[in-house]
Protein backbone atom coordinates (compact mmCIF):
# COMPACT_ATOMS: atom_id res chain seq x y z
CA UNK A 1 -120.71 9.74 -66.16
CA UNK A 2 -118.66 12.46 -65.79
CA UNK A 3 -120.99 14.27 -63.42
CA UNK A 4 -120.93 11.16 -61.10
CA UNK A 5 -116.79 10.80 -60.94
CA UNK A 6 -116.68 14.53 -60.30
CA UNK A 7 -119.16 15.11 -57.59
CA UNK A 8 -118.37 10.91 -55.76
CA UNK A 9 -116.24 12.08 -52.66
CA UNK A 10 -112.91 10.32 -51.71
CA UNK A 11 -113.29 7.70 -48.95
CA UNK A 12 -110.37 9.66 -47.30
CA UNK A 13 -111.74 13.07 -47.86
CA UNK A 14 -110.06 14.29 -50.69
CA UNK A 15 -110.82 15.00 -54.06
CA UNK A 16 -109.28 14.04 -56.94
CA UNK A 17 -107.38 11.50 -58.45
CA UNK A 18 -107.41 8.51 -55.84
CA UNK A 19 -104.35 6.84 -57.55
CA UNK A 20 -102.40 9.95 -57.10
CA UNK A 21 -103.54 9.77 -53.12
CA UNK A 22 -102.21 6.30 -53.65
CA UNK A 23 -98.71 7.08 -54.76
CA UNK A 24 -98.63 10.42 -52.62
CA UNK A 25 -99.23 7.75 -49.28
CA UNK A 26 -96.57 5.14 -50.35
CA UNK A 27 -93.73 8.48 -50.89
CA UNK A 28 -94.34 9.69 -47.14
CA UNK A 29 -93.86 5.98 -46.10
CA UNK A 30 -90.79 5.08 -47.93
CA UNK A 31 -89.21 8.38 -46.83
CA UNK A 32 -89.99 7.71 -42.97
CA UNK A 33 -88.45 4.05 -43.83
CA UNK A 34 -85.08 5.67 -44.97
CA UNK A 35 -84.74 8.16 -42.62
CA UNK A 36 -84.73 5.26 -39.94
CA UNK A 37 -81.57 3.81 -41.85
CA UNK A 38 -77.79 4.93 -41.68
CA UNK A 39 -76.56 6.75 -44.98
CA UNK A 40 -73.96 4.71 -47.12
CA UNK A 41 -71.47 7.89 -45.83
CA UNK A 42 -71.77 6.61 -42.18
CA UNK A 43 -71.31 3.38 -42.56
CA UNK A 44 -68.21 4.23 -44.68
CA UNK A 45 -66.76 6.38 -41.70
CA UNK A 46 -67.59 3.60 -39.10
CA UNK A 47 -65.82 1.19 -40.84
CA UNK A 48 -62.77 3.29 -41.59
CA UNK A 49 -62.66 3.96 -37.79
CA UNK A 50 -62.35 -0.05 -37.09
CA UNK A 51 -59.94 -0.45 -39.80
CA UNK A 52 -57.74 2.18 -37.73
CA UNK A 53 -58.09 0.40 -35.04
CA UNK A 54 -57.11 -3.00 -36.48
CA UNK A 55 -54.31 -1.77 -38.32
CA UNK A 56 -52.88 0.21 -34.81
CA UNK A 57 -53.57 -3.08 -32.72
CA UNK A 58 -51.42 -5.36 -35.53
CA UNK A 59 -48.73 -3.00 -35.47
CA UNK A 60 -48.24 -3.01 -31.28
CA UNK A 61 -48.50 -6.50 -31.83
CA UNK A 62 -45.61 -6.44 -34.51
CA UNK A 63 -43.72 -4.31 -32.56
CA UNK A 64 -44.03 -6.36 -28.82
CA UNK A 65 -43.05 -9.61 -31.32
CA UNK A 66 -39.64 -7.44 -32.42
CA UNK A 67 -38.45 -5.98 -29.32
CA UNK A 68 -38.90 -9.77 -27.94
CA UNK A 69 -37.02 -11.60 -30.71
CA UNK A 70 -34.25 -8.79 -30.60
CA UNK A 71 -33.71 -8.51 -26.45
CA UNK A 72 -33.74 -12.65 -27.02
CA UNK A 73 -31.13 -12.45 -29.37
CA UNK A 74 -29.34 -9.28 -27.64
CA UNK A 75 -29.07 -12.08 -24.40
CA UNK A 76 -27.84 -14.93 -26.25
CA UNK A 77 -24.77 -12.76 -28.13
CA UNK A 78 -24.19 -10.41 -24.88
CA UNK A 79 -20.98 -12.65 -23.86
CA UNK A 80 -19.31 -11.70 -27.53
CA UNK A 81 -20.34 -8.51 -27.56
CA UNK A 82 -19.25 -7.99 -23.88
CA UNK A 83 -16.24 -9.92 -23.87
CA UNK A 84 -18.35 -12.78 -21.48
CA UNK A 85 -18.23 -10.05 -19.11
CA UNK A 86 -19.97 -12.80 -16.33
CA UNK A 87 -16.84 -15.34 -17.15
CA UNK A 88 -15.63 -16.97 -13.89
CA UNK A 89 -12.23 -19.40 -13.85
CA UNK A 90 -13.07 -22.38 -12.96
CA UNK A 91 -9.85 -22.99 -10.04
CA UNK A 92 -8.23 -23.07 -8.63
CA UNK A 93 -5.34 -20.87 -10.40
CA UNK A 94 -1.70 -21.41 -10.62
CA UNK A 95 1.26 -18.98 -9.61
CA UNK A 96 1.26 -16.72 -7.11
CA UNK A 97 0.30 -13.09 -6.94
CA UNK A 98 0.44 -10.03 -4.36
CA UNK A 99 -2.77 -8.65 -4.41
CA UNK A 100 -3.08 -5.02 -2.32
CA UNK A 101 -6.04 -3.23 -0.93
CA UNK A 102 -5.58 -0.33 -0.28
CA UNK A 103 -7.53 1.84 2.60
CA UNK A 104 -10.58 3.17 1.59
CA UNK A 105 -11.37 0.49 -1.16
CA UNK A 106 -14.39 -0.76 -2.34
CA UNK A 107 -16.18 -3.80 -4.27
CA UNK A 108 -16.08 -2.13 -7.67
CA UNK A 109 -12.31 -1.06 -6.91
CA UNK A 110 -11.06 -4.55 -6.23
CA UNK A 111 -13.01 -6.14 -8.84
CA UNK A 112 -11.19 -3.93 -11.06
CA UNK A 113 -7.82 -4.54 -9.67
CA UNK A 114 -8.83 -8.73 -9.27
CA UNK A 115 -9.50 -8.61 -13.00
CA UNK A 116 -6.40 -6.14 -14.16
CA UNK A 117 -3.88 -8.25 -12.39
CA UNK A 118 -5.31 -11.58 -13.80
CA UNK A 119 -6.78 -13.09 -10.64
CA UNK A 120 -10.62 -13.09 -11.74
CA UNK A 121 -11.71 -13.11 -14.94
CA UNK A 122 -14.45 -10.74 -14.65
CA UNK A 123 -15.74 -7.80 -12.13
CA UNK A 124 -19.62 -9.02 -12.38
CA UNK A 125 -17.79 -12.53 -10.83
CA UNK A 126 -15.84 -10.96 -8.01
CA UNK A 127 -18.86 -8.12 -7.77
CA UNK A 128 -21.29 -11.78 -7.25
CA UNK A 129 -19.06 -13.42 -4.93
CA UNK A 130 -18.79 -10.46 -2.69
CA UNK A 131 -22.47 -9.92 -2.54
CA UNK A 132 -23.23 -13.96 -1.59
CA UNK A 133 -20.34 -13.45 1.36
CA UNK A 134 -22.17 -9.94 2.34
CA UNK A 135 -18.61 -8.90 1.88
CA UNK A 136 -18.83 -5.90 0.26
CA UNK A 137 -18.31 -4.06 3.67
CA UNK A 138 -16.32 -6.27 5.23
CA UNK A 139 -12.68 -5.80 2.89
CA UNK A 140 -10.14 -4.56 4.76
CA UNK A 141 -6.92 -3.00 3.52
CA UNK A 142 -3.81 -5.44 3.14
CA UNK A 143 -1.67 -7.72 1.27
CA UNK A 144 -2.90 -10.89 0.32
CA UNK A 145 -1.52 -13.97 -1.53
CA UNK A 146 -3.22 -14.60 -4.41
CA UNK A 147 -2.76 -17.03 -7.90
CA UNK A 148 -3.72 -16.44 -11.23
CA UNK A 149 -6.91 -17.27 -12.67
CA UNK A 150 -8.45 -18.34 -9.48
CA UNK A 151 -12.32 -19.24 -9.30
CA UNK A 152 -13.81 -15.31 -7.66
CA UNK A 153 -15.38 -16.97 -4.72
CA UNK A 154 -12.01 -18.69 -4.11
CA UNK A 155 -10.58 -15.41 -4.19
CA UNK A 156 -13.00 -13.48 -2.30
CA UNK A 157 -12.60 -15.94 0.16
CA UNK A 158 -8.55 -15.63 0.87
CA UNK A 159 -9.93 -11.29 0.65
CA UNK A 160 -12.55 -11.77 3.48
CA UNK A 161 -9.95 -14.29 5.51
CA UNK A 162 -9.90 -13.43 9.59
CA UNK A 163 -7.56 -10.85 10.63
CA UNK A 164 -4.57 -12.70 11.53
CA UNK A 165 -3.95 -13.64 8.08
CA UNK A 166 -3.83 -10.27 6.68
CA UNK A 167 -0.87 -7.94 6.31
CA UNK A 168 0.04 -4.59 4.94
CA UNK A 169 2.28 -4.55 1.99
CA UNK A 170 4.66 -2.09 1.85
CA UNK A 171 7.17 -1.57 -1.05
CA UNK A 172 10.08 1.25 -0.45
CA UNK A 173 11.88 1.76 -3.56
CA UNK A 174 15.73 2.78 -3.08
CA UNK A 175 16.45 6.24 -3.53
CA UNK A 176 13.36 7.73 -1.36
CA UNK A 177 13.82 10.45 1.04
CA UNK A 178 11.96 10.53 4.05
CA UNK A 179 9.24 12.12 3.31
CA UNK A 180 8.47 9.59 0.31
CA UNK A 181 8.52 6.83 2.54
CA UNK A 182 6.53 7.82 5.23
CA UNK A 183 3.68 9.05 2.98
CA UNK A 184 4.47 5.30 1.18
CA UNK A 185 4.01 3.63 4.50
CA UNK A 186 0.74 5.23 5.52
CA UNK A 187 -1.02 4.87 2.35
CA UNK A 188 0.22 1.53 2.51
CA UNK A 189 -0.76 0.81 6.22
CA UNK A 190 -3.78 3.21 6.65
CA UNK A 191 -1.74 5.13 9.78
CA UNK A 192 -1.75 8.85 9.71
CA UNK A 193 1.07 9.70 7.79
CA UNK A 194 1.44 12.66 10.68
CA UNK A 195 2.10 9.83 12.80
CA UNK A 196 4.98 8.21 11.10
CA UNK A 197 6.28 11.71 10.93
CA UNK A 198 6.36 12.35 14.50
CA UNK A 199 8.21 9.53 15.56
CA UNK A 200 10.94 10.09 12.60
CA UNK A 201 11.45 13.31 14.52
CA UNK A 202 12.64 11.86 17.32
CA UNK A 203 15.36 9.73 16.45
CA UNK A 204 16.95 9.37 19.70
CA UNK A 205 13.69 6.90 20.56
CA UNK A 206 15.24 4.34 17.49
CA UNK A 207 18.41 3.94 19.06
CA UNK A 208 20.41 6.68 16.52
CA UNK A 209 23.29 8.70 17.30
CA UNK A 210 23.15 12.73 18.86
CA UNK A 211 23.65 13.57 15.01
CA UNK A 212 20.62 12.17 13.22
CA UNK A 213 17.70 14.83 13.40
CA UNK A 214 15.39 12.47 11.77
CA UNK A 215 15.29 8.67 10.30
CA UNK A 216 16.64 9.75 7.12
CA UNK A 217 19.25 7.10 6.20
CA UNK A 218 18.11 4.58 8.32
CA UNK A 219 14.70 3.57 6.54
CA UNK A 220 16.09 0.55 5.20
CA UNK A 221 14.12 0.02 1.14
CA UNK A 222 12.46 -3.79 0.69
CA UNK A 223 9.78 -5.47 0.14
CA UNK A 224 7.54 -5.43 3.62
CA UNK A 225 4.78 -7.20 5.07
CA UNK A 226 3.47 -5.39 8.12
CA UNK A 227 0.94 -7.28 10.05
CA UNK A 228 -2.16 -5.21 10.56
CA UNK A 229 -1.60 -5.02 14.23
CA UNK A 230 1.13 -3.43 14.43
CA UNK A 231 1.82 0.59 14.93
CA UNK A 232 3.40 3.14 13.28
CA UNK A 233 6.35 2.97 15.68
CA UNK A 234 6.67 -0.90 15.62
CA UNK A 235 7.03 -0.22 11.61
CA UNK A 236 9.64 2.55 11.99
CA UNK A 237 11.49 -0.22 14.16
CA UNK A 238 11.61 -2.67 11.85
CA UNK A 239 12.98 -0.65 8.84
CA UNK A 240 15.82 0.83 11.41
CA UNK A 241 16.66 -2.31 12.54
CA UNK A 242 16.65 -3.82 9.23
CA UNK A 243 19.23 -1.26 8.33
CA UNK A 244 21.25 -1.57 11.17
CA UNK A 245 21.43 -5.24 10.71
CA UNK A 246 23.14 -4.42 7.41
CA UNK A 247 25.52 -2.23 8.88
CA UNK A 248 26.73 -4.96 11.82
CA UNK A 249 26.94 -7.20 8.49
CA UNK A 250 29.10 -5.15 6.77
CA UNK A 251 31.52 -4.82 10.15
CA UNK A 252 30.51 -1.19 11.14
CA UNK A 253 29.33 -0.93 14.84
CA UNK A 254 30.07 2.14 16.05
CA UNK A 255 26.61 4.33 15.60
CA UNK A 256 28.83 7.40 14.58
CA UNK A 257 30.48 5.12 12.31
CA UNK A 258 27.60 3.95 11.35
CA UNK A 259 25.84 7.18 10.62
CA UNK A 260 29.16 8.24 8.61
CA UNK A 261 28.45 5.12 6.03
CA UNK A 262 25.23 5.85 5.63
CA UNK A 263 25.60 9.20 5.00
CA UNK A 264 28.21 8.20 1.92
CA UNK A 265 25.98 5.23 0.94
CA UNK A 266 23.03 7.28 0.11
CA UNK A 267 25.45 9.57 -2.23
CA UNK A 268 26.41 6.78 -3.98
CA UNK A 269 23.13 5.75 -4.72
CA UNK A 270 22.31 9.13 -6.07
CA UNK A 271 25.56 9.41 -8.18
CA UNK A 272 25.88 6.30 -9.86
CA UNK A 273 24.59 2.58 -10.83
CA UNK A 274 25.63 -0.64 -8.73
CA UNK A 275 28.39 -1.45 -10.96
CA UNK A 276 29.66 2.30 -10.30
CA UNK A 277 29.15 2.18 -6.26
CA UNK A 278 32.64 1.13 -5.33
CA UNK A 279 34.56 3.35 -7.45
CA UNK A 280 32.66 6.50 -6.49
CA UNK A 281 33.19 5.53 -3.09
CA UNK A 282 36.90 5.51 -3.38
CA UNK A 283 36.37 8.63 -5.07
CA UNK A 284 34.72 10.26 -2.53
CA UNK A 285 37.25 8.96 0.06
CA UNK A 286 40.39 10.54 -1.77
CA UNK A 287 38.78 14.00 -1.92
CA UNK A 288 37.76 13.14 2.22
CA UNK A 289 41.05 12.81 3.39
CA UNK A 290 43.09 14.85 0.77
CA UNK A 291 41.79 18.72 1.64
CA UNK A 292 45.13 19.92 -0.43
CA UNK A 293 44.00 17.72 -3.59
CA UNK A 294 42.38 19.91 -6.25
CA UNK A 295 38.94 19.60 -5.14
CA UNK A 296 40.05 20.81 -1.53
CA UNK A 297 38.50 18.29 0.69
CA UNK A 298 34.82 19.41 -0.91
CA UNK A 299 32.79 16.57 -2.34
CA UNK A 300 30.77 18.61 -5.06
CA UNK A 301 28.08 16.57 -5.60
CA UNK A 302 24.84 18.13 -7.11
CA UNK A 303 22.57 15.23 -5.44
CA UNK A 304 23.29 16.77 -1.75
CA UNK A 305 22.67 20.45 -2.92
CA UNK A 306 19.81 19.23 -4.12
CA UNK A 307 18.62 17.50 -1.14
CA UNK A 308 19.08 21.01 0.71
CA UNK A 309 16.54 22.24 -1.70
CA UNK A 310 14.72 19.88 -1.44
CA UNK A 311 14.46 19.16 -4.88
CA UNK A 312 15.03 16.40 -7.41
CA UNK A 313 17.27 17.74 -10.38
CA UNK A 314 20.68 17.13 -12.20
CA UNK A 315 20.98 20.38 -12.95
CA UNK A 316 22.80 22.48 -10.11
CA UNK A 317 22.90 26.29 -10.66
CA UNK A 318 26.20 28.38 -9.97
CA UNK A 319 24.33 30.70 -7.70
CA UNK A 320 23.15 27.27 -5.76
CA UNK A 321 26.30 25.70 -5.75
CA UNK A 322 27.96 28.87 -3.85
CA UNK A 323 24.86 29.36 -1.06
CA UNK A 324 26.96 27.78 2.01
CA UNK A 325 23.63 28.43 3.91
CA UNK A 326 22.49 25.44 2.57
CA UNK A 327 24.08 22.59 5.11
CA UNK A 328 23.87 19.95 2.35
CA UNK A 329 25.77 21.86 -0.13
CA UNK A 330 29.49 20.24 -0.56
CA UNK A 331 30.79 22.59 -3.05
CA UNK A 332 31.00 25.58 -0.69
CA UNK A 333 31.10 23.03 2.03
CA UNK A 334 33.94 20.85 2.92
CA UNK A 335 33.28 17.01 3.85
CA UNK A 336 30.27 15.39 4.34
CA UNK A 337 27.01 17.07 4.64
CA UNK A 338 25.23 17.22 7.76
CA UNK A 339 23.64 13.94 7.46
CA UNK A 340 22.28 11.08 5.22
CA UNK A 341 20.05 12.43 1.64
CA UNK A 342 18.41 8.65 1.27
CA UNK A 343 18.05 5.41 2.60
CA UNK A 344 20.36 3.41 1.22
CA UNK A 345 20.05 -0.42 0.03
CA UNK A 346 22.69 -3.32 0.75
CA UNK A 347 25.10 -2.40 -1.98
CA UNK A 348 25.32 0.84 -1.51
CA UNK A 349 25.88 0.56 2.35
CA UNK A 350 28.26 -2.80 1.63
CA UNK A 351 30.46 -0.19 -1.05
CA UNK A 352 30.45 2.74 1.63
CA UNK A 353 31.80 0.31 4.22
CA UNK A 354 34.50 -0.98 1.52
CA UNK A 355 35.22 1.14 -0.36
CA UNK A 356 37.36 0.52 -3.82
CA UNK A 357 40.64 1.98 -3.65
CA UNK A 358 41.77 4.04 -6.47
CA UNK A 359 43.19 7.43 -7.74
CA UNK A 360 40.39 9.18 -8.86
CA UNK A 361 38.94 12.65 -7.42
CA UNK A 362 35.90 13.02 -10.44
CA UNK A 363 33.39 10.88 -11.65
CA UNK A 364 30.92 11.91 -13.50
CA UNK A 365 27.90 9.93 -15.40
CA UNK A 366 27.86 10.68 -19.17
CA UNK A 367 24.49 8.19 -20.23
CA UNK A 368 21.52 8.79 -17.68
CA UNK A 369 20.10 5.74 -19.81
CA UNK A 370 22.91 3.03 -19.31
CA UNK A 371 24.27 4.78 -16.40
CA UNK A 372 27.87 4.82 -17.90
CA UNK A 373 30.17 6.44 -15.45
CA UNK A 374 33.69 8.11 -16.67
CA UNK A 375 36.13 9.04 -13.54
CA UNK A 376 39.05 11.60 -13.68
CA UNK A 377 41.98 12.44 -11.57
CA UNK A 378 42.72 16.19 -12.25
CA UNK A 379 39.95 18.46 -12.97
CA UNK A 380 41.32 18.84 -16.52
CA UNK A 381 40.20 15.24 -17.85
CA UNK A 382 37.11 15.92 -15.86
CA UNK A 383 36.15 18.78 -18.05
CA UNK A 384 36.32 16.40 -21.21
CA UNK A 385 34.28 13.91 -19.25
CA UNK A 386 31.44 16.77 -18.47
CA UNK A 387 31.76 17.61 -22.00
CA UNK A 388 30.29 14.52 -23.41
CA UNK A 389 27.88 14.16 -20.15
CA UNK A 390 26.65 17.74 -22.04
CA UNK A 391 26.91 16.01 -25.42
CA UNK A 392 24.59 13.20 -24.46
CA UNK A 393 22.00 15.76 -22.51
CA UNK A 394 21.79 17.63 -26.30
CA UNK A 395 21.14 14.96 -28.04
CA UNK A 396 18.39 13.27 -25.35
CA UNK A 397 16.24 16.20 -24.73
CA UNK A 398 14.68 16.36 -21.38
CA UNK A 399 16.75 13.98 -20.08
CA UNK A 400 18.74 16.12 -17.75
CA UNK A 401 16.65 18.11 -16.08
């Protein structure tokens, strides 16, 4: 038996034993099976990958849902954050308000200035209203009547108004020079402030005496409202005339006379406080027509030196106060300087004109603050006057300069 199993060939060709062939076969199979299926590893790093990507997705998704909810809820508590920076009144308003534009302005800048003076209630309102007129490059300078808390298209509206129902708004303080209030005009008016300075050099044109060299004096302070037609020399008329008219009021005629009160007028106004005007006036009368009095016809006053120098100060040095050069000086000058140093208001002119009659040659003003004004009738009591005028300038530092 043994010689048959070990010489019988293998149907397949091989010797040996035919149930090892049998397992050998099914190995080879099984192995070509599982190398056509992914390893456990790669399935593991595939589905790592998609759980990347899931988790990445969720969280855009999470974020997109928060930036939502929170611009949302930025848009619904904007107004109390913001102060309800959109808020319109509803109209119409009540009072009344001057409302200026000045030359050069824009949307944003009258917005602001609609807003800060308590006409609109917000710049994105007036800012809206402009843009539904087109307005934005139609604003012109010029005064314009205006109320409080008025609805911004209601506002923009009176703004945007033809032409003839704008003006220029002009307010001249008292104790301006010349200068100042040409400079206030044109920035008020939008006229080259080279031309109001032209005409004030020729005076003779306005109707004033041989011994005005300029307007000074005659540029009468107020409140004005120019309309926008009218030119520089049709302004300069008005505020001449204006003062004029107070002089004819006040009885003087005579354009030297006239010149002569307006010259004292705008020294009052410079040296004291309304309730002071007639009494300096007198003053300055007794030392006029007394040259033999102590102060020897001189007037001494620091505000015309100053004017010379065309500075602004109380304080008067010796070495200025002796330079008779300087035509405005009247403390090496006797009398009246050369001309006016202002443009006096009503008051003063009214106290030049009438002046109060009294004994005094010195006045001097010992509280800047309250304007207190002590007078003196030798220059011995004056002294003692100066001397607490000194007293008060120690003791309110910076006040005297």
């Amino acid at each position: 038996m043994s010689h048959i199993f070990g010489d019988r060939p293998d149907s397949d060709g091989y010797g040996g034993d035919p149930l090892e062939h049998l397992h050998g076969g099914q190995t080879e199979q099984l192995n070509a099976h599982e190398a056509e299926q992914p390893s456990n590893q790669g399935v593991l790093r595939i589905s790592k990958r998609v759980r990347r990507r899931r988790r990445t997705l969720i969280f855009l998704l999470v974020v997109a849902v928060f930036v939502a909810v929170a611009f949302f809820a930025f848009q619904a508590v904007r107004p109390m954050l913001t102060g309800n920076s959109d808020a319109d009144y509803p109209g119409p308003g009540h009072g009344t308000v001057t409302f200026i534009v000045p030359s050069g302005a824009t949307g944003r800048t009258v917005a602001e200035g609609l807003v800060a003076q308590g006409v609109a209630a917000s710049e994105s309102a007036v800012l809206d209203a402009l843009s539904a007129a087109k307005g934005n490059k139609l604003i012109q300078p010029g005064s314009f009547g205006l109320k409080l808390e008025m609805k911004a298209s209601d506002a923009v509206s009176v703004l945007l108004a033809p032409d003839n129902n704008k003006v220029h708004y002009a307010a001249i303080a008292q104790n301006l020079r010349q200068p100042e209030v040409l400079a206030l005009l044109a920035t008020s008016t939008g006229i080259k402030e080279s031309t109001f300075t032209a005409l004030a050099e020729t005076p003779a044109k306005f109707g004033l005496p041989p011994a005005a060299k300029s307007l000074e004096g005659y540029l009468a302070p107020g409140e004005y409202r120019f309309p926008i037609e009218m030119t520089a020399e049709q302004i300069l008329t008005q505020l001449v005339q204006a003062t004029k008219d107070t002089l004819v009021k006040d009885g003087v005629t005579d354009p030297a006379d006239q010149y002569r009160v307006l010259t004292i007028g705008s020294i009052i106004e410079f040296e004291g406080n309304e309730a002071n005007y007639a009494l300096i006036s007198g003053a300055i009368e007794n030392r006029l027509h007394n040259p033999n009095a102590e102060t020897g016809g001189r007037l001494e006053s620091d505000a015309t030196v100053a004017y010379g120098l065309g500075l602004k100060t109380y304080n008067i040095t010796d070495a200025q106060k002796k330079d008779a050069s300087n035509p405005y000086n009247t403390f090496a000058n006797p009398g009246l300087p050369v001309g006016p140093i202002g443009s006096p208001g009503e008051k003063a002119i009214n106290a030049a004109a009438h002046p109060q009659a009294n004994p005094y040659y010195f006045w001097v003003t010992v509280n800047l603050t309250t304007g207190e004004t002590l007078y003196a009738t030798t220059y011995a009591d004056h002294l003692k006057n100066v001397a607490k005028y000194q007293a008060w300038c120690d003791a309110n530092v910076g006040k005297c300069r």
